[in-house]
Protein backbone atom coordinates (compact mmCIF):
# COMPACT_ATOMS: atom_id res chain seq x y z
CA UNK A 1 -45.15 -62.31 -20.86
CA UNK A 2 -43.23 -62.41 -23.80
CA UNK A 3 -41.61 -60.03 -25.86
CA UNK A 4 -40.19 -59.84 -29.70
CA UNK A 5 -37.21 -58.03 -29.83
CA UNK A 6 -34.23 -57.23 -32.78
CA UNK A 7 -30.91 -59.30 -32.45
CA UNK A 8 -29.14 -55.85 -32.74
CA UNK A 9 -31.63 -53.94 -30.01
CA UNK A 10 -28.96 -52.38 -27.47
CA UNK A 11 -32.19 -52.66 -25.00
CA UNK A 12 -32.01 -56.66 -25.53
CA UNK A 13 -29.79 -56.51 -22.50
CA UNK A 14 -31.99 -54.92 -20.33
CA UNK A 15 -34.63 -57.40 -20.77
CA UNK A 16 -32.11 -60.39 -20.54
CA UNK A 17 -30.92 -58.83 -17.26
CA UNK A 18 -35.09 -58.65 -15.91
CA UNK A 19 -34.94 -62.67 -16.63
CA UNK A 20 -36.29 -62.48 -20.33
CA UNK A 21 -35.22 -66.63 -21.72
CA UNK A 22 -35.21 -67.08 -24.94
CA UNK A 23 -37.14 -69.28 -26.67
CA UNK A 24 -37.65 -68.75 -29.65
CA UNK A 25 -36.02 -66.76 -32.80
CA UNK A 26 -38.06 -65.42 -35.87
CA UNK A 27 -36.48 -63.43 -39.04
CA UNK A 28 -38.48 -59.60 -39.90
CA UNK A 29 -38.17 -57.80 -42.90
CA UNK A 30 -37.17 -54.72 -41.92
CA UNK A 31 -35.90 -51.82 -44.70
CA UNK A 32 -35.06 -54.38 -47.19
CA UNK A 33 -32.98 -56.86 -44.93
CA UNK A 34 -33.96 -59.74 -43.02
CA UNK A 35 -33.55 -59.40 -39.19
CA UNK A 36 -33.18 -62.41 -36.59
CA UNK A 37 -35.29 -61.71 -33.58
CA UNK A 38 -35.40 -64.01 -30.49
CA UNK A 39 -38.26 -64.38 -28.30
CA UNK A 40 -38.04 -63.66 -24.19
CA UNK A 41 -40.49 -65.34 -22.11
CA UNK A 42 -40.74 -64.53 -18.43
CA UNK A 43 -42.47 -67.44 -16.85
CA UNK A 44 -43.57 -65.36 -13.41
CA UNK A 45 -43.79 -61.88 -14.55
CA UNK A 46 -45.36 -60.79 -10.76
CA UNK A 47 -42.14 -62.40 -9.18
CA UNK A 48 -39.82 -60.72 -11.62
CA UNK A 49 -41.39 -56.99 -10.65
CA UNK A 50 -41.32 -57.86 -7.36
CA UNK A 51 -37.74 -58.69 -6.72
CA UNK A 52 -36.67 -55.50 -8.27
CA UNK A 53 -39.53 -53.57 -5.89
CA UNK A 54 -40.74 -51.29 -8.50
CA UNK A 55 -37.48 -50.03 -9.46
CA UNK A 56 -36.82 -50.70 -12.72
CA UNK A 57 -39.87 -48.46 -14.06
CA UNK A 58 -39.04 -45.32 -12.01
């Protein structure tokens, strides 16, 4: 899976912490400025869900 997400996104974290790597970093327009926005990649998506059993998404 991989997800796009803003530099600035207070959620980044969350992601990070469910194993997101980055790997790669793109630049939006977004209301007139130019955002960086890095790429996470979770190689094993199943094994990530697994090892928090579900909990994350209650």
């Amino acid at each position: 899976m991989l997800v796009w997400v803003l530099v600035a996104n207070p959620n980044r974290a969350f992601y990070e912490r469910l194993g997101g790597v980055t790997v790669a970093e793109g630049t939006i327009r977004l209301g007139g400025d130019t955002v960086k926005e890095p790429a996470l990649v979770w190689s094993d998506l199943d094994s990530t869900l697994h090892s928090y059993g579900g909990r994350v998404f209650r």
